[in-house]
Protein backbone atom coordinates (compact mmCIF):
# COMPACT_ATOMS: atom_id res chain seq x y z
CA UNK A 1 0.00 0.00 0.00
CA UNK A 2 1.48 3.45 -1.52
CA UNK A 3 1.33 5.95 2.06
CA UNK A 4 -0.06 9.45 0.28
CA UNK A 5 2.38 12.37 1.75
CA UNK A 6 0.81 15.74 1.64
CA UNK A 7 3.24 18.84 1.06
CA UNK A 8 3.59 22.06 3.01
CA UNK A 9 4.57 25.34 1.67
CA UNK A 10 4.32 26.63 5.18
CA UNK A 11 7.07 28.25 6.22
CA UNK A 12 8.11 28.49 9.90
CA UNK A 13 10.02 30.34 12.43
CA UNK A 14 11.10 29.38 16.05
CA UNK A 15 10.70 32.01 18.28
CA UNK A 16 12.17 31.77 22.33
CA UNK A 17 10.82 34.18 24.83
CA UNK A 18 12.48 33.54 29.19
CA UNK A 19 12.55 29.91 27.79
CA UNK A 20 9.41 28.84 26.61
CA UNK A 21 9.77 28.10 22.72
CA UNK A 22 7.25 28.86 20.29
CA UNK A 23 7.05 27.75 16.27
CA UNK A 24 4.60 30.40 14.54
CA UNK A 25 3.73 30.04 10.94
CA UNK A 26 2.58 33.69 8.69
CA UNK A 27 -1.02 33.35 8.07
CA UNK A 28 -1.76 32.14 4.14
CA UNK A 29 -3.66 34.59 1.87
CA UNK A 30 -7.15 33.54 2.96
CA UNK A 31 -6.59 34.11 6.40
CA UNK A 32 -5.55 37.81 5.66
CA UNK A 33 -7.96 38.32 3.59
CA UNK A 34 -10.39 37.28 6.12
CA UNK A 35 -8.15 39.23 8.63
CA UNK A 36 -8.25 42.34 6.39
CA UNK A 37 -11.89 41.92 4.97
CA UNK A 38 -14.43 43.95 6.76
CA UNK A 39 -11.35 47.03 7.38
CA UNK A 40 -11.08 50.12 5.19
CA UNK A 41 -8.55 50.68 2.31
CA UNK A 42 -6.55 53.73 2.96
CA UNK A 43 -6.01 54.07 -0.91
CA UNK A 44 -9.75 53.86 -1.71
CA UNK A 45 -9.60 51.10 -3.68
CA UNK A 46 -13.30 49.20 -3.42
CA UNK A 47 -13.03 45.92 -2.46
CA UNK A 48 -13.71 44.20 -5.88
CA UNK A 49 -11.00 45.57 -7.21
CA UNK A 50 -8.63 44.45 -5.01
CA UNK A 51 -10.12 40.76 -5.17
CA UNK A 52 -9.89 41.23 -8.90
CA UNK A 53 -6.35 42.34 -8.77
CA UNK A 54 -5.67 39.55 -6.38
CA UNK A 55 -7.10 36.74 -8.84
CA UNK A 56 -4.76 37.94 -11.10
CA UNK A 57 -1.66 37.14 -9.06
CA UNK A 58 -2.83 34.13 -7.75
CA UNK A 59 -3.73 32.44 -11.59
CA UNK A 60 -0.15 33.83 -12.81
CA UNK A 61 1.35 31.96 -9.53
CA UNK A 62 -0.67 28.94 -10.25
CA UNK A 63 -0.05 28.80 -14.07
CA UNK A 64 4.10 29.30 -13.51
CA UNK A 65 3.75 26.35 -10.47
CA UNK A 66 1.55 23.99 -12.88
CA UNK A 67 3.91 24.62 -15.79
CA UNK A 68 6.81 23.80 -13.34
CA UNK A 69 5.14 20.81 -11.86
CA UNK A 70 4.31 19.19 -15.42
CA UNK A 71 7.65 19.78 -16.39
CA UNK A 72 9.76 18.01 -13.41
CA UNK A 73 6.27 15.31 -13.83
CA UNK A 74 5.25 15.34 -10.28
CA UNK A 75 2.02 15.36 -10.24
CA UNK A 76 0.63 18.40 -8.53
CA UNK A 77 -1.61 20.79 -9.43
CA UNK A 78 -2.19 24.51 -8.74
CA UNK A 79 -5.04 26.43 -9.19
CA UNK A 80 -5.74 29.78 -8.66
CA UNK A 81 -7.76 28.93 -6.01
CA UNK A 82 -5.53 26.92 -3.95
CA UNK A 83 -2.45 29.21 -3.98
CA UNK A 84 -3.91 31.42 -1.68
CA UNK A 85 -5.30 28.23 0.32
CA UNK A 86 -1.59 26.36 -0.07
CA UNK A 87 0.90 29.89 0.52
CA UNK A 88 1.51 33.18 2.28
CA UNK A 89 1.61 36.50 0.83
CA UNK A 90 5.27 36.50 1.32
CA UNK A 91 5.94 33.60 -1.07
CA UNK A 92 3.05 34.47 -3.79
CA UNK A 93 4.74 37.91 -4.05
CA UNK A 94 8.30 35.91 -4.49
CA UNK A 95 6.78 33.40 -6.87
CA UNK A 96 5.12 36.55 -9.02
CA UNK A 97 7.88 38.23 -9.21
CA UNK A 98 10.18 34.96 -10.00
CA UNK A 99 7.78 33.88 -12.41
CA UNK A 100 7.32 37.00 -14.52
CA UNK A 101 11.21 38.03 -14.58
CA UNK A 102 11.99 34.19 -15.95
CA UNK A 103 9.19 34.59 -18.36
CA UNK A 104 11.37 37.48 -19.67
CA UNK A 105 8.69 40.38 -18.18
CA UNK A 106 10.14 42.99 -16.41
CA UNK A 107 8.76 43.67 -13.22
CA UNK A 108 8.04 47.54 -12.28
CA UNK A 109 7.79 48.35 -8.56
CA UNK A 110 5.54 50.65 -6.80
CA UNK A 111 6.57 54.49 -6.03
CA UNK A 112 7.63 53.08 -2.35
CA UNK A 113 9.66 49.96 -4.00
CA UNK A 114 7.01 47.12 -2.93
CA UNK A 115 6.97 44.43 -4.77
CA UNK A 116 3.67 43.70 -4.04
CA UNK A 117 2.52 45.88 -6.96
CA UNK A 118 4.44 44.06 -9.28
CA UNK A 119 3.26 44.75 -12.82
CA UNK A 120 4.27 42.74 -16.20
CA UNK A 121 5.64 44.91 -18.92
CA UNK A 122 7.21 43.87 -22.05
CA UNK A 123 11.05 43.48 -21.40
């Protein structure tokens, strides 16, 4: 009987505090969206756009990891609806970034240098 293994992308840090030790994990996407959901934008920006702006990241994450795992053959799949589920914002914003420099897009930062506003533009 093949055991099934399921894989985190959780990533992890050990914190100590007068000796009690503590592992914490950053929440994933949905949880700060939850988190977030019901608080004002600063910017102004309505709420549907930012979901709409979000479900653009997360289908160019999920098509670069799907074309990645079909390549190496292993099996998984990624969907724009279970990066957010499977990753933190940390990583999605590495993973856009990764994914549209290697595609040969150049990736413009905001006017503060965030990288979460990474836009595609013809290199």
């Amino acid at each position: 009987m093949e055991m099934q293994t399921t894989r985190s992308y959780t990533r992890t840090k050990m914190l100590t505090l007068d000796g009690a030790e503590f592992v914490i994990a950053p929440l994933t996407t949905r949880q700060v969206e939850v988190q977030i959901n019901d608080r004002e934008n600063p910017a102004g920006t309505t709420p549907e756009a930012i979901k709409q702006m979000a479900g653009y990241v997360y289908e160019l994450v999920a098509t670069g990891l799907d074309n990645g795992a079909k390549a190496i053959g292993s099996g998984e799949q990624w969907t724009k609806e279970n990066v957010p589920e499977k990753l933190d914002t940390v990583v999605i914003t590495w993973l856009q970034e990764e994914i549209l420099t290697f595609s040969g897009l150049k990736v413009e930062k905001s006017s503060q240098g965030e990288s979460g506003a990474a836009t595609p533009t013809a290199a």
